[in-house]
N, C-alpha and C. Protein backbone atom coordinates (compact mmCIF):
# COMPACT_ATOMS: atom_id res chain seq x y z
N UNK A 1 0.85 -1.17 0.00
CA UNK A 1 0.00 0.00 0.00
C UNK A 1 0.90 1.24 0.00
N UNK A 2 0.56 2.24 -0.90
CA UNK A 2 1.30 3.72 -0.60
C UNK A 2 0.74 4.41 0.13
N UNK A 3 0.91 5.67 0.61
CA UNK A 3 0.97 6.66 1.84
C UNK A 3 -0.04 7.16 0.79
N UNK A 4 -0.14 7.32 -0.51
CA UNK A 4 -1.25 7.88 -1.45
C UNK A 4 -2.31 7.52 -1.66
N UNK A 5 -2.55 6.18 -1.83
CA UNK A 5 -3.72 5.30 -1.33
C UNK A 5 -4.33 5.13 -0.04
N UNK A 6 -3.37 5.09 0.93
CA UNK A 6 -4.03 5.45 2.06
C UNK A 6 -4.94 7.04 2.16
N UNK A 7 -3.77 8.04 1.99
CA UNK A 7 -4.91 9.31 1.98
C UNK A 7 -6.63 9.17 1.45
N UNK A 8 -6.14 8.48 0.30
CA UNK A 8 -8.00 8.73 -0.17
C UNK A 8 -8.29 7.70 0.32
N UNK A 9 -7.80 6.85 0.39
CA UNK A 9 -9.17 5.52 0.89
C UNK A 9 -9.63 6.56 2.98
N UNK A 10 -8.61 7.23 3.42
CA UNK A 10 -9.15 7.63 4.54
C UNK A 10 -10.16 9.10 4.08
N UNK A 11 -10.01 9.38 3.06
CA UNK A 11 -11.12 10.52 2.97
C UNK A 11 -12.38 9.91 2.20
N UNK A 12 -12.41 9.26 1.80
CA UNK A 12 -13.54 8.44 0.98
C UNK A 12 -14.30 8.09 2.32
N UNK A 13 -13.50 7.27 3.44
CA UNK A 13 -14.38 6.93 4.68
C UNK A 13 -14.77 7.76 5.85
N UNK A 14 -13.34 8.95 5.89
CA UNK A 14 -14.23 9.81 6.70
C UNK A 14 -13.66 10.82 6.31
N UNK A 15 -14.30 11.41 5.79
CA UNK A 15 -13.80 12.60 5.15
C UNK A 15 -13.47 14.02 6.18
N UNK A 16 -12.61 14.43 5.80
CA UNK A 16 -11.75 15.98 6.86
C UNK A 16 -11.19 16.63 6.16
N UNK A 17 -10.76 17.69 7.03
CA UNK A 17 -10.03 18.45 6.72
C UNK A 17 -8.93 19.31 6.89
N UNK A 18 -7.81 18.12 7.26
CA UNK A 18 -6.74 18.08 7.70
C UNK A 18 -5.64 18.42 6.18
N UNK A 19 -4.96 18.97 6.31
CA UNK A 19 -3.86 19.09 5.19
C UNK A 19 -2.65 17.94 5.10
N UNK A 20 -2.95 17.48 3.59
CA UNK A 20 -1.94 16.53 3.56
C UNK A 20 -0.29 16.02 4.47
N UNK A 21 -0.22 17.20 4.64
CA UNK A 21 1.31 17.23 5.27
C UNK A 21 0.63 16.23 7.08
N UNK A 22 -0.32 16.99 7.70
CA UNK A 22 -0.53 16.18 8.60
C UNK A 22 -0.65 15.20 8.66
N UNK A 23 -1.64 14.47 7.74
CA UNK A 23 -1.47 13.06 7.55
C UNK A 23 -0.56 12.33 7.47
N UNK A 24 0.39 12.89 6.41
CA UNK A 24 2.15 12.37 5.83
C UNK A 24 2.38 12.23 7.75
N UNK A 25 2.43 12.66 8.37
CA UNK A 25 3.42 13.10 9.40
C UNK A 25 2.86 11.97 10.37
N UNK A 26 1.45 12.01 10.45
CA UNK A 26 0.93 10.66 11.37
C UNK A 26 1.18 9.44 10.89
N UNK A 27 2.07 9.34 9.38
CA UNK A 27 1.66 8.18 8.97
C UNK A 27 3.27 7.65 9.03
N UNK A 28 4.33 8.49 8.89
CA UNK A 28 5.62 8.67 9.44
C UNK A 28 5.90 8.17 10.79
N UNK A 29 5.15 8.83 11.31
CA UNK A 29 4.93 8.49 13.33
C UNK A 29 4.49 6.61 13.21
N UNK A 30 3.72 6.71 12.63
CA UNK A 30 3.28 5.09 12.71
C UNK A 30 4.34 4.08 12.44
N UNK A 31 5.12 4.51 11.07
CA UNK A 31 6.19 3.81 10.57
C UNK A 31 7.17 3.45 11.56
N UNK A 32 7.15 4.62 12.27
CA UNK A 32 8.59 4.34 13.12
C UNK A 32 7.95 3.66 14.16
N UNK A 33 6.70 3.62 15.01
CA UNK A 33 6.19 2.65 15.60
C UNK A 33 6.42 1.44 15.35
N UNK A 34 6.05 1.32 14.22
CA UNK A 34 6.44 -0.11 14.00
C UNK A 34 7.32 -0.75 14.39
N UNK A 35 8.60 0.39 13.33
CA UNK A 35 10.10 -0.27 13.65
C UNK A 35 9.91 -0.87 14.86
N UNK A 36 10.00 0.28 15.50
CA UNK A 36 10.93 -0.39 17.10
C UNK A 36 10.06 -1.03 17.91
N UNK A 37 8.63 -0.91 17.94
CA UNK A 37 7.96 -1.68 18.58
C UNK A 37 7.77 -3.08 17.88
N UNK A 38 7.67 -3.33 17.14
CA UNK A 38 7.29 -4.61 16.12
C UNK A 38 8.44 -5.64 16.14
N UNK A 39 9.04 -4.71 14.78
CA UNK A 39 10.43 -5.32 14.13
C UNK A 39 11.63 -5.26 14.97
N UNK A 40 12.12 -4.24 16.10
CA UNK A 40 12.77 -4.56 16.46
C UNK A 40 12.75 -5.37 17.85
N UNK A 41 11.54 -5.87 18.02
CA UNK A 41 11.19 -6.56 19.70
C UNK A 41 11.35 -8.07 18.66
N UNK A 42 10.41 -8.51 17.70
CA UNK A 42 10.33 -9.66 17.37
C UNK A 42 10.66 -10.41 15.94
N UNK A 43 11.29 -9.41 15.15
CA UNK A 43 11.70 -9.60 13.80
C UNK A 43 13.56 -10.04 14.11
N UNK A 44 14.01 -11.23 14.48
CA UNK A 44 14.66 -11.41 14.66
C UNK A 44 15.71 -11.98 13.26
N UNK A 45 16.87 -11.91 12.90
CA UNK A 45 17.51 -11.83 11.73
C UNK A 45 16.47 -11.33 10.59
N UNK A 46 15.58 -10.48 10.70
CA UNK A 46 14.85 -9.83 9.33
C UNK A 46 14.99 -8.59 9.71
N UNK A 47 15.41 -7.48 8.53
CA UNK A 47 15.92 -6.32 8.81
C UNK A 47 14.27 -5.72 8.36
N UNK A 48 13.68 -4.45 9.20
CA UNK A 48 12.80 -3.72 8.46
C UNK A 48 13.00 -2.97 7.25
N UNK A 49 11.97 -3.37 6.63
CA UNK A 49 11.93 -2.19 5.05
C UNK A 49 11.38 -1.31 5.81
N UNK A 50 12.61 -0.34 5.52
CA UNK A 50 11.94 0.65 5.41
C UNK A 50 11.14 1.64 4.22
N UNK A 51 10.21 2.97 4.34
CA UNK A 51 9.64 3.01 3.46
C UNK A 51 10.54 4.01 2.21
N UNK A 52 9.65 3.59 1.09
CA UNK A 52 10.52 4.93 -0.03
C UNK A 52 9.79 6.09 0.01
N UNK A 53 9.55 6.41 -0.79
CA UNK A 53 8.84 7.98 -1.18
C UNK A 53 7.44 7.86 -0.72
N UNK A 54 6.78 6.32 -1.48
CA UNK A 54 5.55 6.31 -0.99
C UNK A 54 5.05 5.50 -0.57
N UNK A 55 5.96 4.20 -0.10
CA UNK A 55 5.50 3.00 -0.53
C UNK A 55 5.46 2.60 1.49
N UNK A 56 4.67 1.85 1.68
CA UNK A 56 4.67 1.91 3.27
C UNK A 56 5.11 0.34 3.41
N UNK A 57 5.44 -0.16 4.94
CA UNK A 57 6.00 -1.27 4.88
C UNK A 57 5.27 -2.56 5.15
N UNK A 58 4.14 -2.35 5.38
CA UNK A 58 3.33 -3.62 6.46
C UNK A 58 2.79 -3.69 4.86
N UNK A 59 2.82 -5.34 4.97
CA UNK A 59 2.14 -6.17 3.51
C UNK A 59 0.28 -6.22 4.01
N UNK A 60 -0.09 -6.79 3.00
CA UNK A 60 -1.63 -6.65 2.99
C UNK A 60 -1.69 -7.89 3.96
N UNK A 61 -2.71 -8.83 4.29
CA UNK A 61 -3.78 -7.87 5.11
C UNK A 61 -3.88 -7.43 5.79
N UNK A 62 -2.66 -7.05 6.51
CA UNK A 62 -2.13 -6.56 7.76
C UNK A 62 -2.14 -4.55 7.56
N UNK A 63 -1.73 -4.46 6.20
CA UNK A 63 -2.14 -2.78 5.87
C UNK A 63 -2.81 -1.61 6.56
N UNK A 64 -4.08 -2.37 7.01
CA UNK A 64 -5.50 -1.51 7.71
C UNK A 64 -4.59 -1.23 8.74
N UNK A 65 -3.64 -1.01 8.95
CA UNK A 65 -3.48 -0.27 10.40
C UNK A 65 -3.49 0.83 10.35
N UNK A 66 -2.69 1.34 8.72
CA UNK A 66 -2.23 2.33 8.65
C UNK A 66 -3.63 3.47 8.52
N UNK A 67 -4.66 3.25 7.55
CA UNK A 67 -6.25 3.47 7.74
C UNK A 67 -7.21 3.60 9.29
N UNK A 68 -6.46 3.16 9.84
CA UNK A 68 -7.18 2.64 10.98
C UNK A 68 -6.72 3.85 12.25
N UNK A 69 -5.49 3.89 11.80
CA UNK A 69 -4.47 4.28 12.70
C UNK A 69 -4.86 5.88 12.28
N UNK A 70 -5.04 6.31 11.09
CA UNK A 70 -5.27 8.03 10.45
C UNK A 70 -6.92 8.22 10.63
N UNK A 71 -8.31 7.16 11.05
CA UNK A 71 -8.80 7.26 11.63
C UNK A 71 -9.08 7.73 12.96
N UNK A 72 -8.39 7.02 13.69
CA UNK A 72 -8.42 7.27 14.85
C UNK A 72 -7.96 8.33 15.10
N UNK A 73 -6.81 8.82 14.74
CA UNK A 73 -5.97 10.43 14.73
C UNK A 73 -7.19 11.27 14.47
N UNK A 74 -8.05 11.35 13.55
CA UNK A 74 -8.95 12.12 13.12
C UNK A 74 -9.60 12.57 14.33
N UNK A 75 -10.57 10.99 14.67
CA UNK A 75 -11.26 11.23 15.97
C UNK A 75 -11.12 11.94 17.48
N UNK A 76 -9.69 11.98 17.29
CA UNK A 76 -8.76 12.19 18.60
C UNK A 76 -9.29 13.40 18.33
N UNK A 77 -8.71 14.21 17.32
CA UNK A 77 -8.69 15.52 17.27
C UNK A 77 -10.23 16.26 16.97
N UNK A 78 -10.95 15.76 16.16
CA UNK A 78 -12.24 16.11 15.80
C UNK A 78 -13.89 15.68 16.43
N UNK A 79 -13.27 14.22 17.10
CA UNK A 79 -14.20 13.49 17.66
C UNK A 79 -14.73 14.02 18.58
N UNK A 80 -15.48 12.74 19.52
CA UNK A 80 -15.74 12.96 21.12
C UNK A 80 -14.96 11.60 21.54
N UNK A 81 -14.76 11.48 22.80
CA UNK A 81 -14.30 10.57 23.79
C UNK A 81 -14.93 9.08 22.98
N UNK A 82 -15.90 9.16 23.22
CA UNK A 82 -16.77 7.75 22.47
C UNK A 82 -15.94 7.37 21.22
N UNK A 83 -16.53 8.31 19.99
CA UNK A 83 -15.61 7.78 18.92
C UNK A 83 -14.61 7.58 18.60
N UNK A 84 -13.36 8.43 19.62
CA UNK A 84 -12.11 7.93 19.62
C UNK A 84 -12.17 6.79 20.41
N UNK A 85 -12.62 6.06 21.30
CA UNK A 85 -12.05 5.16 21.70
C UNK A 85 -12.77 3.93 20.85
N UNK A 86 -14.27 4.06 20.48
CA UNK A 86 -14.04 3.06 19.27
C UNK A 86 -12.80 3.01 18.24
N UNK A 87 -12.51 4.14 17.62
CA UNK A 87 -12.02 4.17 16.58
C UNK A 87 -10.47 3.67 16.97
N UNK A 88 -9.82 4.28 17.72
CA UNK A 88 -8.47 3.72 18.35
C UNK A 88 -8.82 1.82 19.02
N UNK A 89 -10.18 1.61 19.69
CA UNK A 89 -9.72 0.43 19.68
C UNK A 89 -9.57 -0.94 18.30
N UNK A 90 -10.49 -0.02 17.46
CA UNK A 90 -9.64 -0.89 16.25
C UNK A 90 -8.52 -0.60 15.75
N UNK A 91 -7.98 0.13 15.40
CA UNK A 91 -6.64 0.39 14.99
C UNK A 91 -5.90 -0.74 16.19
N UNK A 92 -6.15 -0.64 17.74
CA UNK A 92 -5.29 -1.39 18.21
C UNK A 92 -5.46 -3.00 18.04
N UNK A 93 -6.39 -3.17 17.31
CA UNK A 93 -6.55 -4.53 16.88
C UNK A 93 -5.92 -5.26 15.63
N UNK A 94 -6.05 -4.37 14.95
CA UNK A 94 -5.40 -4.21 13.39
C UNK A 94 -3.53 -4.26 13.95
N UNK A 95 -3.18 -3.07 14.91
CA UNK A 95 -1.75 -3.49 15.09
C UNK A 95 -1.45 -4.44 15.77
N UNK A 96 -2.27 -5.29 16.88
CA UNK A 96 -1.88 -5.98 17.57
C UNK A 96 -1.92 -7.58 16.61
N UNK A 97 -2.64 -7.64 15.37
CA UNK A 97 -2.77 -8.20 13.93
C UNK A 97 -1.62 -8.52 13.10
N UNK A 98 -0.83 -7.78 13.43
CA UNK A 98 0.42 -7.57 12.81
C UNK A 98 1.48 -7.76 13.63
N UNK A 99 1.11 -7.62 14.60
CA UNK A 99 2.42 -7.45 15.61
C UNK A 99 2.74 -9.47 15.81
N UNK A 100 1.31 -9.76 15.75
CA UNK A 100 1.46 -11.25 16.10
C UNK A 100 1.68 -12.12 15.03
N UNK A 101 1.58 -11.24 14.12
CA UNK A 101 1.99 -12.14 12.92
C UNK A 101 3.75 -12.02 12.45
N UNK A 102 4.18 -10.92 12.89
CA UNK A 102 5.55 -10.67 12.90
C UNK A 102 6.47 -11.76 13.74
N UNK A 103 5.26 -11.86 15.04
CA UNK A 103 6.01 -12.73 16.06
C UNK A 103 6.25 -14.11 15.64
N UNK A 104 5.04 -14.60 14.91
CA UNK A 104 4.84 -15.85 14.77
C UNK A 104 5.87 -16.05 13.35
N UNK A 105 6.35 -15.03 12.79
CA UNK A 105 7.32 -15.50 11.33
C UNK A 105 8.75 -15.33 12.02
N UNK A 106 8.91 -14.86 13.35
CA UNK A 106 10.15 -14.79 14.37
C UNK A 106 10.63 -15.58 14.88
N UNK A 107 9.34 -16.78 14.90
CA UNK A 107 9.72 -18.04 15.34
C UNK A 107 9.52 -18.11 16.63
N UNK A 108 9.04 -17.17 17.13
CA UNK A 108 8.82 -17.29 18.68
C UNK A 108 7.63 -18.04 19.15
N UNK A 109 6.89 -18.26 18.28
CA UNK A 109 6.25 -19.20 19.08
C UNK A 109 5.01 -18.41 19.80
N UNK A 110 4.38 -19.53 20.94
CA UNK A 110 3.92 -18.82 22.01
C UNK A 110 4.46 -18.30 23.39
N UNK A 111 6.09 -18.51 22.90
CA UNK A 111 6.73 -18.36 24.33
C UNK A 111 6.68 -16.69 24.97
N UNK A 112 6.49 -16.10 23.72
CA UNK A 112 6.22 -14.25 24.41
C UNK A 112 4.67 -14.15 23.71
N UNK A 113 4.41 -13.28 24.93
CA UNK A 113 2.81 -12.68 24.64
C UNK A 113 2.89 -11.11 24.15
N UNK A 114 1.77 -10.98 23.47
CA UNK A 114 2.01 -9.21 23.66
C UNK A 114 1.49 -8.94 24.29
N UNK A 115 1.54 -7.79 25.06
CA UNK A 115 0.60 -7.21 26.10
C UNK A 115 -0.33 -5.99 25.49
């Protein structure tokens, strides 16, 4: 998925009116989440891609985080209490989606949990 496709597929679903650059910047913030929370806790001998110009790093179907994740940002800022915490608790489902699937190609097993 690109950082370009993400923009519209998040204005197609909830549409705002935030300026591109903000988005770029939450979606930057996420990336590096990843890294070090993800890839570097459980991606053991696999180096992270990192991203290019536009291209983001989490493969499909694991993607929606990044959607999920510029959702929830929305809500934070535009919402109420309610809809951010729906909206953030999917995003944390979507990453915690990924996070366990990272673990499980790490080879770890069930010996670590995420919390």
């Amino acid at each position: 998925m690109t950082k370009s496709e993400v923009l519209a597929f998040v204005q197609s679903v909830k549409p705002h009116e935030f300026e591109e650059a903000v988005m770029l910047r939450w979606l930057d913030e996420l990336e590096k989440k990843i890294m070090f929370e993800i890839h570097d806790r459980f991606a053991r001998g696999e180096s992270f891609q990192g991203t290019s110009a536009d291209k983001l790093s989490v493969p499909p179907p694991y993607d929606k985080v990044y959607w999920t994740y510029l959702v929830s940002m929305i809500e934070l800022v535009q919402g109420t209490p309610e809809t951010y915490e729906f909206a953030n608790g999917v995003f944390k489902e979507a990453y915690g989606e990924y996070a366990r699937h990272v673990q499980r190609r790490g080879g770890f097993g069930k010996r670590r949990t995420l919390r």
